[in-house]
PDB file of N, CA and C in Angstrom:
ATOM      1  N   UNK A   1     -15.694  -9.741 -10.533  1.00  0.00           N
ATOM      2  CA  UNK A   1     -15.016 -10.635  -9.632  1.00  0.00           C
ATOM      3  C   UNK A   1     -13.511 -10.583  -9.851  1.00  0.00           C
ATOM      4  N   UNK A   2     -13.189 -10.318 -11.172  1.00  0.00           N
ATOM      5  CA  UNK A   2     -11.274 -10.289 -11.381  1.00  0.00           C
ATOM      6  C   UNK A   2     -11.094  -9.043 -10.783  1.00  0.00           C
ATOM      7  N   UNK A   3     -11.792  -7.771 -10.951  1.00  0.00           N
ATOM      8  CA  UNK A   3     -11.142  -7.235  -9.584  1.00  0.00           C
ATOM      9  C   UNK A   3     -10.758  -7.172  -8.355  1.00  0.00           C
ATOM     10  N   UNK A   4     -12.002  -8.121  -7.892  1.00  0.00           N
ATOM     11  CA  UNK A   4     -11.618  -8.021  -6.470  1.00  0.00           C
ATOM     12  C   UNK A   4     -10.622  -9.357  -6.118  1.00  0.00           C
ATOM     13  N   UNK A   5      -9.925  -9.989  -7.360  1.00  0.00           N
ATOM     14  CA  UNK A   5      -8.709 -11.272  -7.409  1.00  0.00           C
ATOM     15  C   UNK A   5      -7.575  -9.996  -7.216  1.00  0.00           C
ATOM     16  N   UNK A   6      -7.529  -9.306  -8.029  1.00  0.00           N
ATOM     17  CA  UNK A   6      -6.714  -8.719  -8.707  1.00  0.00           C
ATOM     18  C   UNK A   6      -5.849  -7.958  -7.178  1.00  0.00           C
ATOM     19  N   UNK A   7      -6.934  -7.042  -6.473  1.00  0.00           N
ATOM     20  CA  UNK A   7      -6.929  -6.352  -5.346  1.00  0.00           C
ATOM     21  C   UNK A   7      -6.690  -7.128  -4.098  1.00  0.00           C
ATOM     22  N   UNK A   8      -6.462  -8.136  -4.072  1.00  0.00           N
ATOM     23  CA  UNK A   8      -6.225  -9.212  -3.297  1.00  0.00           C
ATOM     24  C   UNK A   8      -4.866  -9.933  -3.257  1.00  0.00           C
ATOM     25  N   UNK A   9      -4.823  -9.801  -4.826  1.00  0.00           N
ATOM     26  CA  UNK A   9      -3.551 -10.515  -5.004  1.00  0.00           C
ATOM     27  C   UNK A   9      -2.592  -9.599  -4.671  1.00  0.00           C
ATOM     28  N   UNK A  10      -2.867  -7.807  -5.220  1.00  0.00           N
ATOM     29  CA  UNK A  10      -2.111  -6.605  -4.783  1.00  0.00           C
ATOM     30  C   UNK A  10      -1.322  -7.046  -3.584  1.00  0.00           C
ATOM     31  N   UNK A  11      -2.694  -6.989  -2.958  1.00  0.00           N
ATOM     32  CA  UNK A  11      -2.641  -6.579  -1.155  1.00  0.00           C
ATOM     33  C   UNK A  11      -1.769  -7.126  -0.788  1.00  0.00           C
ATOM     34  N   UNK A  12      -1.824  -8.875  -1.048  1.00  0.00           N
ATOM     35  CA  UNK A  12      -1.180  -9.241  -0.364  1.00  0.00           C
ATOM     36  C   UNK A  12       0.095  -9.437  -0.724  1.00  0.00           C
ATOM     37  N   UNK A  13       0.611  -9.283  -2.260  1.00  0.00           N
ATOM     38  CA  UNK A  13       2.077  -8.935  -3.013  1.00  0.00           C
ATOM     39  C   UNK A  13       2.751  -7.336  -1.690  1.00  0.00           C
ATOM     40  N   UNK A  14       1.732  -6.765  -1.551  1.00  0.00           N
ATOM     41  CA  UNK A  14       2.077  -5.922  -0.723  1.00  0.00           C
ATOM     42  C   UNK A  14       2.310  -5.857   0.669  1.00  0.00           C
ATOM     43  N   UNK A  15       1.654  -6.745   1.446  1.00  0.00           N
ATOM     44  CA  UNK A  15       1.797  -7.430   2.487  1.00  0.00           C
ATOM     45  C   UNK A  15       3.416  -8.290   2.523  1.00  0.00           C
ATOM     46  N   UNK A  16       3.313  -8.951   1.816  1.00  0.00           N
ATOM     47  CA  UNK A  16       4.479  -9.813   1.756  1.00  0.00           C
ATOM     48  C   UNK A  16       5.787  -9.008   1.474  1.00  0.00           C
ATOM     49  N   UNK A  17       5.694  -7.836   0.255  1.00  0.00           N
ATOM     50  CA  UNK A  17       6.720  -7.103   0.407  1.00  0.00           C
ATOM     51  C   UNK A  17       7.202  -6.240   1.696  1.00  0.00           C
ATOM     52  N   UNK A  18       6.180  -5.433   2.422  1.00  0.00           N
ATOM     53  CA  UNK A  18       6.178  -5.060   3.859  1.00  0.00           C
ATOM     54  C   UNK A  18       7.153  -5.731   4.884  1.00  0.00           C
ATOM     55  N   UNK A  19       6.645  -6.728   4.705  1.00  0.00           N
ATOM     56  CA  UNK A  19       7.222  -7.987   6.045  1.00  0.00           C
ATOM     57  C   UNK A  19       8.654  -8.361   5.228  1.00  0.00           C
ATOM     58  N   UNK A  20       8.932  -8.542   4.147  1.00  0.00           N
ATOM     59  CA  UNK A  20      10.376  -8.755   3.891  1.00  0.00           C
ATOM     60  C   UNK A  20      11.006  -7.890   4.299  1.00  0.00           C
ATOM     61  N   UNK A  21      10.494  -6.368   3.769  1.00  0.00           N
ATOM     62  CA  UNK A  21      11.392  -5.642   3.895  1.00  0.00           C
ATOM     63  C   UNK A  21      11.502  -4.988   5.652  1.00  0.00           C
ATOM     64  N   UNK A  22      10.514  -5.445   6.342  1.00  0.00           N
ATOM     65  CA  UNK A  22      10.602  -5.095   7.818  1.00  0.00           C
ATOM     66  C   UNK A  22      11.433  -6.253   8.816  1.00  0.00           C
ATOM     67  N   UNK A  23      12.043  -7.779   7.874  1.00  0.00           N
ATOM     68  CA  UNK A  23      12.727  -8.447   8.191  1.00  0.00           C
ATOM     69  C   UNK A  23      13.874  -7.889   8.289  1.00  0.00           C
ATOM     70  N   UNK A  24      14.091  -7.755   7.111  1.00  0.00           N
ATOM     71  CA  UNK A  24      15.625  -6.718   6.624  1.00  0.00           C
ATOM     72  C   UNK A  24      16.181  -6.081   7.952  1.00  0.00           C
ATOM     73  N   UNK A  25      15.160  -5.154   8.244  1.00  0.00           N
ATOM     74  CA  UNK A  25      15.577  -3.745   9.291  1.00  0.00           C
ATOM     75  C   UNK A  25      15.484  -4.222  10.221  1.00  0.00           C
ATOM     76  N   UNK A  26      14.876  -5.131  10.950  1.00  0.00           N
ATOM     77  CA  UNK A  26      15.222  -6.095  12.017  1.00  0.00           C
ATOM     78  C   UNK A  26      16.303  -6.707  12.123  1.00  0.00           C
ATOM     79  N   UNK A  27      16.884  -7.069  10.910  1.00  0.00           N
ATOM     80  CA  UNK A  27      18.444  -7.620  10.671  1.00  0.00           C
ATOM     81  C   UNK A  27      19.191  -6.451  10.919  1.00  0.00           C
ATOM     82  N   UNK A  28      19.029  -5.499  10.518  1.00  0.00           N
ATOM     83  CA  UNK A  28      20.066  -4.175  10.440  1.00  0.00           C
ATOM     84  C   UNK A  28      20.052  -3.546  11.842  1.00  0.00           C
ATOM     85  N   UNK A  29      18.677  -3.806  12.777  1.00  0.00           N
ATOM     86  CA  UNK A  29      18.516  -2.798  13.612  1.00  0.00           C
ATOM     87  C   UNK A  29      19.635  -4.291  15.055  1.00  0.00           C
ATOM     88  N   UNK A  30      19.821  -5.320  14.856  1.00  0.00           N
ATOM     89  CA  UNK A  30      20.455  -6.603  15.314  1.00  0.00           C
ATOM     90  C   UNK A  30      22.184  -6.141  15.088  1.00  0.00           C
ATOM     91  N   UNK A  31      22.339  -6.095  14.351  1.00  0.00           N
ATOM     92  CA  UNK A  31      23.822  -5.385  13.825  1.00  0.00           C
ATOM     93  C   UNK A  31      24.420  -3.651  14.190  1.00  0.00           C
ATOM     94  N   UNK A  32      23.116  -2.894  14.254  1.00  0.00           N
ATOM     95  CA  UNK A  32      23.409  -2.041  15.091  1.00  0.00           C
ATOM     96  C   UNK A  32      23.445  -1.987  16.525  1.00  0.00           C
ATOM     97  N   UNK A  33      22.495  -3.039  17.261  1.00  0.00           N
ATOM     98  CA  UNK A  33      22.539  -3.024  18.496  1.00  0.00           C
ATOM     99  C   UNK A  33      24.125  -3.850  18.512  1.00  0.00           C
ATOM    100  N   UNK A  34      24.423  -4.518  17.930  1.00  0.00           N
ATOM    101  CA  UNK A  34      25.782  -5.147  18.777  1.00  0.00           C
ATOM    102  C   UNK A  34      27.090  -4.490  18.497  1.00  0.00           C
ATOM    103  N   UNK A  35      26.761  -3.378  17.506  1.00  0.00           N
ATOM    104  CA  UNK A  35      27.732  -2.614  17.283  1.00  0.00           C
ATOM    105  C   UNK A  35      27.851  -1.628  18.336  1.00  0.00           C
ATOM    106  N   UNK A  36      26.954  -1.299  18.654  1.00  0.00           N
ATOM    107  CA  UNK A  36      26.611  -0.492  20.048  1.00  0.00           C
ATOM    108  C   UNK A  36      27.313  -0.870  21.124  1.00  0.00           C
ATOM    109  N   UNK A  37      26.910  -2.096  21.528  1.00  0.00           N
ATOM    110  CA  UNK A  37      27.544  -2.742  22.967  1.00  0.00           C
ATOM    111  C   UNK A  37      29.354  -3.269  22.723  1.00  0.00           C
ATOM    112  N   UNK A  38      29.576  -2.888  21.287  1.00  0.00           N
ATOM    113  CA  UNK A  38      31.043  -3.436  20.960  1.00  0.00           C
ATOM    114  C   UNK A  38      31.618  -2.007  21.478  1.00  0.00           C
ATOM    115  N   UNK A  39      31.245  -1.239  20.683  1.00  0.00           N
ATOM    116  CA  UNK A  39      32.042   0.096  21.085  1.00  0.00           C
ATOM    117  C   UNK A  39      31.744   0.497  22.036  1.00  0.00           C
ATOM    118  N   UNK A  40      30.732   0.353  22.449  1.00  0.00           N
ATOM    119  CA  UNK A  40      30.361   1.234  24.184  1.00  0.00           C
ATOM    120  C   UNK A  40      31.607   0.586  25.255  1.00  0.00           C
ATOM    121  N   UNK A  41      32.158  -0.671  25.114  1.00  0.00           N
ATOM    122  CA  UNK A  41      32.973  -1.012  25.628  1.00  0.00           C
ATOM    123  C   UNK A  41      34.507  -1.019  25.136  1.00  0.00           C
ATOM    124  N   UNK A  42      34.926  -0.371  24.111  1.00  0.00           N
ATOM    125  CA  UNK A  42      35.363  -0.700  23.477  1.00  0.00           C
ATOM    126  C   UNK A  42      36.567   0.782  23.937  1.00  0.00           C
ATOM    127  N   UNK A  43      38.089   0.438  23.813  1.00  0.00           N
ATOM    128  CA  UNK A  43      38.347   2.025  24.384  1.00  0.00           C
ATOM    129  C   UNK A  43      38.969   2.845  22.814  1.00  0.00           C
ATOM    130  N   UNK A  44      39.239   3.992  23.587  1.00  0.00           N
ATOM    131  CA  UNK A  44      39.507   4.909  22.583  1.00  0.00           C
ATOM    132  C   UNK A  44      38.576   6.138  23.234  1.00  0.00           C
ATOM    133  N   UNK A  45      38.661   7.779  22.366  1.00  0.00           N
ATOM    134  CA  UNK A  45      38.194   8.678  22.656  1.00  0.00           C
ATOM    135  C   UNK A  45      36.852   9.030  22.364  1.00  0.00           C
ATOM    136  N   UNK A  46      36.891   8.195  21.377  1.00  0.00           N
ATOM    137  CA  UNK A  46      35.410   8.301  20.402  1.00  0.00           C
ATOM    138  C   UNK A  46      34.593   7.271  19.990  1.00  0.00           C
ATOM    139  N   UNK A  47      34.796   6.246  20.578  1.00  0.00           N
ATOM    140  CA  UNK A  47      34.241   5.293  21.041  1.00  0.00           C
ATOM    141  C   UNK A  47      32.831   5.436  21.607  1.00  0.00           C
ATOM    142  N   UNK A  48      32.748   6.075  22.788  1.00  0.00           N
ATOM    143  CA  UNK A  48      31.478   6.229  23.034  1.00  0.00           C
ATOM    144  C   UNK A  48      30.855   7.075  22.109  1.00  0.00           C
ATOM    145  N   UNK A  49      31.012   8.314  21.412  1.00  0.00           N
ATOM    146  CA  UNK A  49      30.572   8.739  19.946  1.00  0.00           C
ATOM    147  C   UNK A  49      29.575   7.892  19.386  1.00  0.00           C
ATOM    148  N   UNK A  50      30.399   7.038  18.849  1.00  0.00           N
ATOM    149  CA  UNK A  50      30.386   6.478  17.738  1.00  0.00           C
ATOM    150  C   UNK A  50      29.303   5.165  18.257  1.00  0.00           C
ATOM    151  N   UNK A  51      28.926   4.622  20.032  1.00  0.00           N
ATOM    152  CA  UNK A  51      28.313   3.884  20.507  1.00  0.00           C
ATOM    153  C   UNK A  51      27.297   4.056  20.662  1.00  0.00           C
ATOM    154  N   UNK A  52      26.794   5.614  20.576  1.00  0.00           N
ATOM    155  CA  UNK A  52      25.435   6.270  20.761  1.00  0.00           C
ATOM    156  C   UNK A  52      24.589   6.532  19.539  1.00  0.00           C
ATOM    157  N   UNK A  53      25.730   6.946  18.441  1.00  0.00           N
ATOM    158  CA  UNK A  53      25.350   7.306  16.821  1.00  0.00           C
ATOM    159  C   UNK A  53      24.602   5.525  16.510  1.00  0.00           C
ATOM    160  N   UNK A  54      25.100   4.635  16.713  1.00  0.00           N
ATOM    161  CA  UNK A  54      24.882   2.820  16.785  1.00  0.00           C
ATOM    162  C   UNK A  54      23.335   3.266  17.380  1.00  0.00           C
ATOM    163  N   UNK A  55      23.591   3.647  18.241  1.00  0.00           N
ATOM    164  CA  UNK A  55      22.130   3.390  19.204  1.00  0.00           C
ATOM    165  C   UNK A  55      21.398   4.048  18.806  1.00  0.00           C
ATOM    166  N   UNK A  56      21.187   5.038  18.197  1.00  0.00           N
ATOM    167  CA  UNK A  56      20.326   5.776  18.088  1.00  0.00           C
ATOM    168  C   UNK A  56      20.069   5.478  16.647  1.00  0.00           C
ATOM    169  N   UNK A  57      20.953   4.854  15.719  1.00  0.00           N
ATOM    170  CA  UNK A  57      20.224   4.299  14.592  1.00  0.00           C
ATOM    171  C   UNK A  57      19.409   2.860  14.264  1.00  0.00           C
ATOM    172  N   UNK A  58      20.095   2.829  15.582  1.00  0.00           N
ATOM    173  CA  UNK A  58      19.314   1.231  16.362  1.00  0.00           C
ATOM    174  C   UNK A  58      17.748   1.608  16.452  1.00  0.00           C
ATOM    175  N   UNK A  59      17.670   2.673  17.001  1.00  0.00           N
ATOM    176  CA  UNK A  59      16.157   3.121  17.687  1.00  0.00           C
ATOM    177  C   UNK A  59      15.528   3.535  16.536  1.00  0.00           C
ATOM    178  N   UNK A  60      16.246   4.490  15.440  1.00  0.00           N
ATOM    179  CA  UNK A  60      15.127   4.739  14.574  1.00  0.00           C
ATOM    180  C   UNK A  60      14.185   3.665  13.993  1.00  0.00           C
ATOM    181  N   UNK A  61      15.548   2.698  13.311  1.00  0.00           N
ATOM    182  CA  UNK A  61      14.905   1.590  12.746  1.00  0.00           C
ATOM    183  C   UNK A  61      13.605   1.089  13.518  1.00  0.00           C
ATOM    184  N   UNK A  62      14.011   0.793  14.680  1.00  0.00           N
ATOM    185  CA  UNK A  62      13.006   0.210  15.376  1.00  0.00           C
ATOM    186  C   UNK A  62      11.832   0.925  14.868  1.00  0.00           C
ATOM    187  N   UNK A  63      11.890   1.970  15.531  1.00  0.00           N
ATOM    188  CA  UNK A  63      10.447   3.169  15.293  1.00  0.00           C
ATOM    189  C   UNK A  63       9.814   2.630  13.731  1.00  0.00           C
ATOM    190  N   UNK A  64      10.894   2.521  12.820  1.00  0.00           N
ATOM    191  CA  UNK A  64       9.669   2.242  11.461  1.00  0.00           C
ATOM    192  C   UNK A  64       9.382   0.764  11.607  1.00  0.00           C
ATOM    193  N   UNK A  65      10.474   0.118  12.010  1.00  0.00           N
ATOM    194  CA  UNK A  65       9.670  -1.847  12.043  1.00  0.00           C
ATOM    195  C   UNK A  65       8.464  -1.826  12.834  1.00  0.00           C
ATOM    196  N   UNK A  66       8.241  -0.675  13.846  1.00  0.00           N
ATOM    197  CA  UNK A  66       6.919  -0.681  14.317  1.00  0.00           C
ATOM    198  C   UNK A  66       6.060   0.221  13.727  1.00  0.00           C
ATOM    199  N   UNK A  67       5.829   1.251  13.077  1.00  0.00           N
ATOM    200  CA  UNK A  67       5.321   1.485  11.836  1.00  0.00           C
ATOM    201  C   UNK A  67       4.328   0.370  10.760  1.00  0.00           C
ATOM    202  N   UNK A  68       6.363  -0.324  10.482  1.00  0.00           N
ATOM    203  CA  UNK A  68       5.134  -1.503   9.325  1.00  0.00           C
ATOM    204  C   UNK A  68       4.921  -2.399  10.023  1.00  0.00           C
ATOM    205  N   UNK A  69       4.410  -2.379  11.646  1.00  0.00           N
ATOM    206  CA  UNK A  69       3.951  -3.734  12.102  1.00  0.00           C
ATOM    207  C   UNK A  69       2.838  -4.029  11.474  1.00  0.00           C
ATOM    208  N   UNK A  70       2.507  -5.421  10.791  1.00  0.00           N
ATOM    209  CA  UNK A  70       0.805  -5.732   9.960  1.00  0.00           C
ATOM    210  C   UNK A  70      -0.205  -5.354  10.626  1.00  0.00           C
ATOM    211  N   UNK A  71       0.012  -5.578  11.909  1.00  0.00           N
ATOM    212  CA  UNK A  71      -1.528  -5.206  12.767  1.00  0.00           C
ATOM    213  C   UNK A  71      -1.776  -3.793  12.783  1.00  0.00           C
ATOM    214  N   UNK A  72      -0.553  -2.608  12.669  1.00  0.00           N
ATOM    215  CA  UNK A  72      -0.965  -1.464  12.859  1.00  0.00           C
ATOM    216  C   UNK A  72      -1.438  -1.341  10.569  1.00  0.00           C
ATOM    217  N   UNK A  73      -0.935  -2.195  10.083  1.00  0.00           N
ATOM    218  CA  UNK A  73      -1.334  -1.273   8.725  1.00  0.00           C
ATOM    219  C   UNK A  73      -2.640  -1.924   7.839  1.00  0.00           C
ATOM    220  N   UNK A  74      -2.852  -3.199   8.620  1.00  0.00           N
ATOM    221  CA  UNK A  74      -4.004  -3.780   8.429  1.00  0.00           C
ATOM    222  C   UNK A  74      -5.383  -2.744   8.200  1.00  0.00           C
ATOM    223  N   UNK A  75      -5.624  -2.328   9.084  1.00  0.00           N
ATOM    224  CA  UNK A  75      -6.810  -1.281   8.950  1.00  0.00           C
ATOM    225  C   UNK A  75      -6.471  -0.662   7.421  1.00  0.00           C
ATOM    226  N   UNK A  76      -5.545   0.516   7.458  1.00  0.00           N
ATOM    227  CA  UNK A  76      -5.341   1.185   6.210  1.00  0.00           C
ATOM    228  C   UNK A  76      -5.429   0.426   4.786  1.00  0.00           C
ATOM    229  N   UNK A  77      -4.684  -0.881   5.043  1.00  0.00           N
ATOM    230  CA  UNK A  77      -4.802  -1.570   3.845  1.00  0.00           C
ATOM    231  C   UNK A  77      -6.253  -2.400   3.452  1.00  0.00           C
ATOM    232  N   UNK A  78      -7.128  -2.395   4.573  1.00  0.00           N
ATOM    233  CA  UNK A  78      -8.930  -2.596   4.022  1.00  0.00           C
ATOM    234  C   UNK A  78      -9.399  -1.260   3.863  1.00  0.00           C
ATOM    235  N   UNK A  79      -9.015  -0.311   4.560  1.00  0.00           N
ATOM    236  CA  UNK A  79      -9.388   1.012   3.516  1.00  0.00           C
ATOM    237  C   UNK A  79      -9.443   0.969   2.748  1.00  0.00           C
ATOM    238  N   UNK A  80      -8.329   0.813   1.994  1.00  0.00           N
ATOM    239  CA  UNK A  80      -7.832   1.263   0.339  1.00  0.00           C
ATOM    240  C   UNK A  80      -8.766   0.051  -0.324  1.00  0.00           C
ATOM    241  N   UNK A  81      -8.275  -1.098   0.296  1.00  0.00           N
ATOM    242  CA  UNK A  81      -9.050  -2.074  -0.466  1.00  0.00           C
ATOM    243  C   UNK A  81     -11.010  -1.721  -0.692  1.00  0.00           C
ATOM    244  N   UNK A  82     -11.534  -1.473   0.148  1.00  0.00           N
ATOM    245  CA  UNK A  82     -12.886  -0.821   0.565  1.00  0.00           C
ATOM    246  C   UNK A  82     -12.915   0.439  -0.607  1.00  0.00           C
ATOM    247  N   UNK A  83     -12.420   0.875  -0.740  1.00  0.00           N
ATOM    248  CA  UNK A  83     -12.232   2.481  -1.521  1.00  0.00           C
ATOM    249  C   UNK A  83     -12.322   1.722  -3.421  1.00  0.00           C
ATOM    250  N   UNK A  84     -11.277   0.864  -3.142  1.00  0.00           N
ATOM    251  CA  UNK A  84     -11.085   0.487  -4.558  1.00  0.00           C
ATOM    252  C   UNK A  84     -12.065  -0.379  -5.063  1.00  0.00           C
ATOM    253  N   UNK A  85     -13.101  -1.147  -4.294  1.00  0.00           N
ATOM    254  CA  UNK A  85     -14.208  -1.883  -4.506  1.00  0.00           C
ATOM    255  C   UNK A  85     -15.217  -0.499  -4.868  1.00  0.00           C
ATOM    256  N   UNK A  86     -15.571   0.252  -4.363  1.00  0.00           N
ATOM    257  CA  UNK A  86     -16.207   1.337  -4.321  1.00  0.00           C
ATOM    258  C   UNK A  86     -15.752   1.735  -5.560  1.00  0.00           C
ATOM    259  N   UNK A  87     -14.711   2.403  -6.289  1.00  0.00           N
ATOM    260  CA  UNK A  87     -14.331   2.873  -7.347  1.00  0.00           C
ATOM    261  C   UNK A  87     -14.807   1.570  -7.964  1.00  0.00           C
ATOM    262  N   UNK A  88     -14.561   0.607  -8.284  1.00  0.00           N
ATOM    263  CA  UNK A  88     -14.794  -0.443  -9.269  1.00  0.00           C
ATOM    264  C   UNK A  88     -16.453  -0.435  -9.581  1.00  0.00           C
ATOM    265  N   UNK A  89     -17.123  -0.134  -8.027  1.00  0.00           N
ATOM    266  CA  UNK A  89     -18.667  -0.440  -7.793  1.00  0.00           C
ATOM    267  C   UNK A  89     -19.265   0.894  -8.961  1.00  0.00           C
ATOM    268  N   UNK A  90     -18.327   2.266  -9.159  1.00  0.00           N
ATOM    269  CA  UNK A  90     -19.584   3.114  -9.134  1.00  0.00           C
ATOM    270  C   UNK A  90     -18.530   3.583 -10.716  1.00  0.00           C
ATOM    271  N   UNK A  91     -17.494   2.638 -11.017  1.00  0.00           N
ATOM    272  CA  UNK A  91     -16.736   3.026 -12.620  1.00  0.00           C
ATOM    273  C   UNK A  91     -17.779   3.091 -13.538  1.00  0.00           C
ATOM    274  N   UNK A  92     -17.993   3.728 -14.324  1.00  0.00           N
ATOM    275  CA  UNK A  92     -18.481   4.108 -16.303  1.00  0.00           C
ATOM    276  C   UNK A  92     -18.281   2.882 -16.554  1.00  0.00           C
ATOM    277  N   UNK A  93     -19.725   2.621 -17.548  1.00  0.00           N
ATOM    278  CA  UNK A  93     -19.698   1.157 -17.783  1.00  0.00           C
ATOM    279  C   UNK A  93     -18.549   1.123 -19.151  1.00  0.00           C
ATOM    280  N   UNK A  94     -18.584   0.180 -19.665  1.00  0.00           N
ATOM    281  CA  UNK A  94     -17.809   0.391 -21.048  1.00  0.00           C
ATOM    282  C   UNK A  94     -18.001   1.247 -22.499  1.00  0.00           C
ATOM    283  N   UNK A  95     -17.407   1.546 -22.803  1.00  0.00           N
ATOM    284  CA  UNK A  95     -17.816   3.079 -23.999  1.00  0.00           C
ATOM    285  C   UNK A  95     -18.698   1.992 -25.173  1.00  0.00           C
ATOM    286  N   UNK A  96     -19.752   2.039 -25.527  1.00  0.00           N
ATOM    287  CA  UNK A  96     -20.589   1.752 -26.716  1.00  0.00           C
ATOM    288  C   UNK A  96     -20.455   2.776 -28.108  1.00  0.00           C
ATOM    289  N   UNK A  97     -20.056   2.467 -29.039  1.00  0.00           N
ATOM    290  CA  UNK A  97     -20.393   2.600 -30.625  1.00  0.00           C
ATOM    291  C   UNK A  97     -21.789   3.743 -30.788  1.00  0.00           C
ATOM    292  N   UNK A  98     -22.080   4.766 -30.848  1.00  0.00           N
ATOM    293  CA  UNK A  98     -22.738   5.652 -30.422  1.00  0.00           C
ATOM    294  C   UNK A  98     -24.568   4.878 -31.713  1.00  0.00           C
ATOM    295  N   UNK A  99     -23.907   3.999 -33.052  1.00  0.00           N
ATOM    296  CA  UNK A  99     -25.081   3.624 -33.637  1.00  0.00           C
ATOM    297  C   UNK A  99     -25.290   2.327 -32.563  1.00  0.00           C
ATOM    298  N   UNK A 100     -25.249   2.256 -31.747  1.00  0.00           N
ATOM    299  CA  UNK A 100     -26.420   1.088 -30.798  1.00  0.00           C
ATOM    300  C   UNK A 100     -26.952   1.598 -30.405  1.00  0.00           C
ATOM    301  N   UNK A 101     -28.132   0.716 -30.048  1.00  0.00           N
ATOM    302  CA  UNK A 101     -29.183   1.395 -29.116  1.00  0.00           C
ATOM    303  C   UNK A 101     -30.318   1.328 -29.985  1.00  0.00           C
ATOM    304  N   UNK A 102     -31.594   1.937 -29.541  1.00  0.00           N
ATOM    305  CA  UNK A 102     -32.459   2.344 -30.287  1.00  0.00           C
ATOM    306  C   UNK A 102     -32.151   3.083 -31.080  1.00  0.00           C
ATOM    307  N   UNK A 103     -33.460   3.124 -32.139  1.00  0.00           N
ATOM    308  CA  UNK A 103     -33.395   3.799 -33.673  1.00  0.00           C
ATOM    309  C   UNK A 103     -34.280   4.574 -33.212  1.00  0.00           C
ATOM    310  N   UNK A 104     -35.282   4.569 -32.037  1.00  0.00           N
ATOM    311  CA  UNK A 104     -36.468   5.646 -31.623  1.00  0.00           C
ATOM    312  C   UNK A 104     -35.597   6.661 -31.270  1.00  0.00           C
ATOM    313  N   UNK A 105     -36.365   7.932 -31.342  1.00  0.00           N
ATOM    314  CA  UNK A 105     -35.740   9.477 -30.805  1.00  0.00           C
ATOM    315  C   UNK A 105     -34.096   9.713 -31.011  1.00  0.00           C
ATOM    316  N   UNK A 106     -33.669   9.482 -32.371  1.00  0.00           N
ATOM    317  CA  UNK A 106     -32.534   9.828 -32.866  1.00  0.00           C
ATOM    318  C   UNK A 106     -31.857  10.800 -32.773  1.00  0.00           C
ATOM    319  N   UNK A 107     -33.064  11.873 -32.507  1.00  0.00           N
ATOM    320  CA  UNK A 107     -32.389  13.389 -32.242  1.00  0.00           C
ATOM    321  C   UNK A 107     -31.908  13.688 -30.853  1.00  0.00           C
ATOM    322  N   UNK A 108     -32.864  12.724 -29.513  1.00  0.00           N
ATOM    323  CA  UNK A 108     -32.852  12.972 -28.309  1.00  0.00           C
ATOM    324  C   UNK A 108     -31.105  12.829 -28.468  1.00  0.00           C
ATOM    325  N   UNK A 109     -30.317  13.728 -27.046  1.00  0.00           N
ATOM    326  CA  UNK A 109     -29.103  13.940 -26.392  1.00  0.00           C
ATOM    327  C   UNK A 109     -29.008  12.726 -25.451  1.00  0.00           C
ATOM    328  N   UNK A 110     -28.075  11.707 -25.893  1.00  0.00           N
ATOM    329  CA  UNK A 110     -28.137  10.996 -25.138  1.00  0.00           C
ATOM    330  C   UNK A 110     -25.995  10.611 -25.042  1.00  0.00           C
ATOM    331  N   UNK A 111     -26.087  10.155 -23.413  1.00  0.00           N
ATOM    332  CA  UNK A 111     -24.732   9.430 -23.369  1.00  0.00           C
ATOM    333  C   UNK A 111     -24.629   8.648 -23.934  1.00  0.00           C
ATOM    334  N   UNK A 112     -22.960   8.450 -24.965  1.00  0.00           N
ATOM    335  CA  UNK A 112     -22.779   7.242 -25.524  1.00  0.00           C
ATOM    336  C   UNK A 112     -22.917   6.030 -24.608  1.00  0.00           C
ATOM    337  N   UNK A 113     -23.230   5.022 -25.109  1.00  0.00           N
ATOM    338  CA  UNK A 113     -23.087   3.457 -24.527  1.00  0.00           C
ATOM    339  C   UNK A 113     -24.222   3.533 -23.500  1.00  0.00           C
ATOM    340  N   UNK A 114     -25.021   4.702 -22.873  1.00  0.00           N
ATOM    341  CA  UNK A 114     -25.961   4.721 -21.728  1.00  0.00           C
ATOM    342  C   UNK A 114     -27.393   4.811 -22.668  1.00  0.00           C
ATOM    343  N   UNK A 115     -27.841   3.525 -22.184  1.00  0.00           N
ATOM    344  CA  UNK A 115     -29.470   3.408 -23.001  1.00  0.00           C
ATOM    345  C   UNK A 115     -30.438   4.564 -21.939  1.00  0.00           C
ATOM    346  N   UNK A 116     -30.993   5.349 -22.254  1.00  0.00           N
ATOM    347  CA  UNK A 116     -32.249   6.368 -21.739  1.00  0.00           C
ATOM    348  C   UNK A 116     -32.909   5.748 -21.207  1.00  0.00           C
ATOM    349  N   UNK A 117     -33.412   5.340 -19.978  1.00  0.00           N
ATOM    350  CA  UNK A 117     -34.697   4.766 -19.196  1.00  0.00           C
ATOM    351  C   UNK A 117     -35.958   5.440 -19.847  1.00  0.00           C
ATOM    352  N   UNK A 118     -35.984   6.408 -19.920  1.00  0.00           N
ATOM    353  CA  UNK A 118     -36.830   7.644 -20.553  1.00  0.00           C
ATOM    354  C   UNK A 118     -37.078   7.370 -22.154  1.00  0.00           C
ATOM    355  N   UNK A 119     -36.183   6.897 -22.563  1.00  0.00           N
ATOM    356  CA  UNK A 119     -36.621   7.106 -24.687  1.00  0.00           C
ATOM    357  C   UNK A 119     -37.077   5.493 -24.876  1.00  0.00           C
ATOM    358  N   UNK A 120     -38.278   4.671 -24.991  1.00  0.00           N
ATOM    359  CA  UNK A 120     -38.447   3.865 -25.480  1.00  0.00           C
ATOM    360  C   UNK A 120     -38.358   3.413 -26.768  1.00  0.00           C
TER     361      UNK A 120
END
């Protein structure tokens, strides 16, 4: 059960970091758009240059804030989560002291810490 706290608590430490940091670039991609409409109007030779380079770093941003939109990464992130229950489900139990176990068939080849269904 502390794994699946543990993987939860991840997720959503990860979730929450996502969305801060897709706040951020929403702030940045806000500051590029008005830098845009400053210089696009703005005179001089290179002005418009410099109004399009704005815009078009305006747009990338965008492109990744929709990227880390939650609804598109939701799926992926119950993947992983699904995957890592699975790894937890099918992990090696804990390593055993190789004198436990039965004292019957001492010689039999057996995995440490794994009792034989087979050697009574």
């Amino acid at each position: 059960m502390a794994n699946t706290d543990d993987t939860s608590k991840t997720q959503s430490q990860l979730e929450q970091a996502i969305e801060t940091e897709r706040a951020r670039l929403l702030q940045v991609h806000s500051v590029l758009h008005c830098l845009y409409e400053v210089l696009l109007y703005a005179e001089g030779e290179e002005t418009t240059t410099y109004a399009e380079a704005a815009h078009l770093a305006a747009m990338l941003i965008d492109d990744v804030v929709g990227q880390l939109d939650p609804v598109r990464l939701r799926p992926m992130i119950a993947a992983i989560q699904r995957s890592s229950r699975l790894e937890g489900r099918y992990a090696p139990p804990e390593p055993q002291s190789l004198t436990s176990g039965s004292k019957d068939n001492d010689n039999a080849v057996k995995e440490p810490g794994l009792p034989s269904p087979y050697y009574h």
